[in-house]
Protein backbone atom coordinates (compact mmCIF):
# COMPACT_ATOMS: atom_id res chain seq x y z
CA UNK A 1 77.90 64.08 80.53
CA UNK A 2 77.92 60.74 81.53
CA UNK A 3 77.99 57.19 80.73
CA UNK A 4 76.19 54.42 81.54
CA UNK A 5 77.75 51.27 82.98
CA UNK A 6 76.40 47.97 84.42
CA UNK A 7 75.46 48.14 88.26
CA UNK A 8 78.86 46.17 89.39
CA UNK A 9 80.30 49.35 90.80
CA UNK A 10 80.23 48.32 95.00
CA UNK A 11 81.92 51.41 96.38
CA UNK A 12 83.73 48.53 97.99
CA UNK A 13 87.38 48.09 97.47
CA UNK A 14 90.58 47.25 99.43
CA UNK A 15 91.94 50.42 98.92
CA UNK A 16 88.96 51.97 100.35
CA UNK A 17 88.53 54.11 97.80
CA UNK A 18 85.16 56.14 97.69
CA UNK A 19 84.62 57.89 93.89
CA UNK A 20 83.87 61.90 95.08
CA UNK A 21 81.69 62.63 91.94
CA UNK A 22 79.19 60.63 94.06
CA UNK A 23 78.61 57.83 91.51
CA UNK A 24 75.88 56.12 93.51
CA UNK A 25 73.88 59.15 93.28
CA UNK A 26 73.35 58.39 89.44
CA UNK A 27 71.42 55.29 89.45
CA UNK A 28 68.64 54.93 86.50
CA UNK A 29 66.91 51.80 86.03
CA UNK A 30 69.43 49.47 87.43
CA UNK A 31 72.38 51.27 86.15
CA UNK A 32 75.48 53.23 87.12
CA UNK A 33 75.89 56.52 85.54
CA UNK A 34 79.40 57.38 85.77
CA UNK A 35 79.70 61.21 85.23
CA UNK A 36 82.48 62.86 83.18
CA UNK A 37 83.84 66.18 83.30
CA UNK A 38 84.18 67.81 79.64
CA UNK A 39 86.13 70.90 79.11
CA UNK A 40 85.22 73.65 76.63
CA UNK A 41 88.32 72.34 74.30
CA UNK A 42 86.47 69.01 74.19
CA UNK A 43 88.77 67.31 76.57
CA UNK A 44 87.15 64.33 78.44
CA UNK A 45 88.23 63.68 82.35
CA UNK A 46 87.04 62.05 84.92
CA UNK A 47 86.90 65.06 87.69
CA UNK A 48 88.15 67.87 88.90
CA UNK A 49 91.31 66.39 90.35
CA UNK A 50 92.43 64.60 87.41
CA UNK A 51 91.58 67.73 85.03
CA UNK A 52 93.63 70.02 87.74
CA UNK A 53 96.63 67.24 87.45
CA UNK A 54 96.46 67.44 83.81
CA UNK A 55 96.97 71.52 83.63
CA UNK A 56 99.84 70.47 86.32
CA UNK A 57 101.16 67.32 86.58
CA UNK A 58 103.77 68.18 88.75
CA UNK A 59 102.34 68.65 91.74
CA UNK A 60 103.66 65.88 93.67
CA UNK A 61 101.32 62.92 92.64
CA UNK A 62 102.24 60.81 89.83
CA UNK A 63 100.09 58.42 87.57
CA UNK A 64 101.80 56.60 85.19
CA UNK A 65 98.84 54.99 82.93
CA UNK A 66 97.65 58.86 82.81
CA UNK A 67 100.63 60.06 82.13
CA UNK A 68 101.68 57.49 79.53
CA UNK A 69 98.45 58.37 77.51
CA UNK A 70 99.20 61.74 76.98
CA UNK A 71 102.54 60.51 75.84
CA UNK A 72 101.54 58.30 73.45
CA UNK A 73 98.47 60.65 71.89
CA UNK A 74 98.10 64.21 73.75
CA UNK A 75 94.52 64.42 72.12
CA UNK A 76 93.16 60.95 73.52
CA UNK A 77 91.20 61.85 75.52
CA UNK A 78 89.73 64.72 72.77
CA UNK A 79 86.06 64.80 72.14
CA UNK A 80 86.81 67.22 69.47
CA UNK A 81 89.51 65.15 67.46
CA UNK A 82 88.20 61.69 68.23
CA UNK A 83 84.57 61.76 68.80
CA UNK A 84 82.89 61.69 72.33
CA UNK A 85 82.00 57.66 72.34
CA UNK A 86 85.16 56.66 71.36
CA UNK A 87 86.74 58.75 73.97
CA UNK A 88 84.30 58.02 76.59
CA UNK A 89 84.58 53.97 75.77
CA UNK A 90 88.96 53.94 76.53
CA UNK A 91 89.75 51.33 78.42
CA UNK A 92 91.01 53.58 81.16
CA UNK A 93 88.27 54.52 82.27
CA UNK A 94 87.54 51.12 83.53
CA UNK A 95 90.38 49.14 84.57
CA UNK A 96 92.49 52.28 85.95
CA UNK A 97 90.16 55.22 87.12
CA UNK A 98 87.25 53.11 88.42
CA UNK A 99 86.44 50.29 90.43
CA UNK A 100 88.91 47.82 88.90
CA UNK A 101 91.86 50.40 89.21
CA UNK A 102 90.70 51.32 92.74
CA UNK A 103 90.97 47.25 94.20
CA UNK A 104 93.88 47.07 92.52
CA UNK A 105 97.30 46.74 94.32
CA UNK A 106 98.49 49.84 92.79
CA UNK A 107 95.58 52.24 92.37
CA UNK A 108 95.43 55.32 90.86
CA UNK A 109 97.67 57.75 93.04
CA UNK A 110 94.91 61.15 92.68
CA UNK A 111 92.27 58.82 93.63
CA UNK A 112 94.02 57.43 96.42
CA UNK A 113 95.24 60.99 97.60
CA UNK A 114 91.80 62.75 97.56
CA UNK A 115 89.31 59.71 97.55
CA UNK A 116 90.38 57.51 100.16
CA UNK A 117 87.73 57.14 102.91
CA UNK A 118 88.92 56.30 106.52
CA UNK A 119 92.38 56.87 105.92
């Protein structure tokens, strides 16, 4: 699954932050693809770290815009409940777990943990 996005993402970012799912890879006409994981229960995420910090978020890391989703709706992020494009089109996806959230001065902790380049 993916979706698409316009061709800002730079892979660039103060916090050196370098997206694993390999978002560059997924270029098509001009465009960034930005792939999704989606779990057989419908649940949208956007990779294998986050989806393993979902099933246990208390491994250590902490992310508070995550977290406070959950809190406030445990099914938004539901493909099942709420429909894939309006799931896919949350605002977290692009000012917290992408390139806005990773120049930010307080970045998403998993992708700071397991994406940082040149740490």
């Amino acid at each position: 699954m993916t979706i698409k996005e316009s061709n800002k993402f730079s892979n660039k970012n103060k916090n050196n932050i370098e997206c694993s799912v390999g978002i560059n890879k997924y270029m098509d006409e001009g465009m960034v693809q930005r792939p999704l994981e989606l779990t057989v229960q419908g649940r949208v995420l956007p990779c294998c770290y986050y989806a393993t910090y979902t099933k246990n978020p208390d491994r250590g890391l902490k992310d508070p815009v995550w977290d406070k989703l959950f809190e406030d709706d445990p099914d938004w992020n539901n493909a099942v409940v709420h429909g894939f494009d309006k799931v896919s089109q949350h605002e977290v996806w692009w000012s917290h777990i992408w390139d806005e959230g990773f120049d930010s001065d307080n970045p998403p902790a998993i992708c700071a943990h397991f994406c940082t380049k040149n740490k």
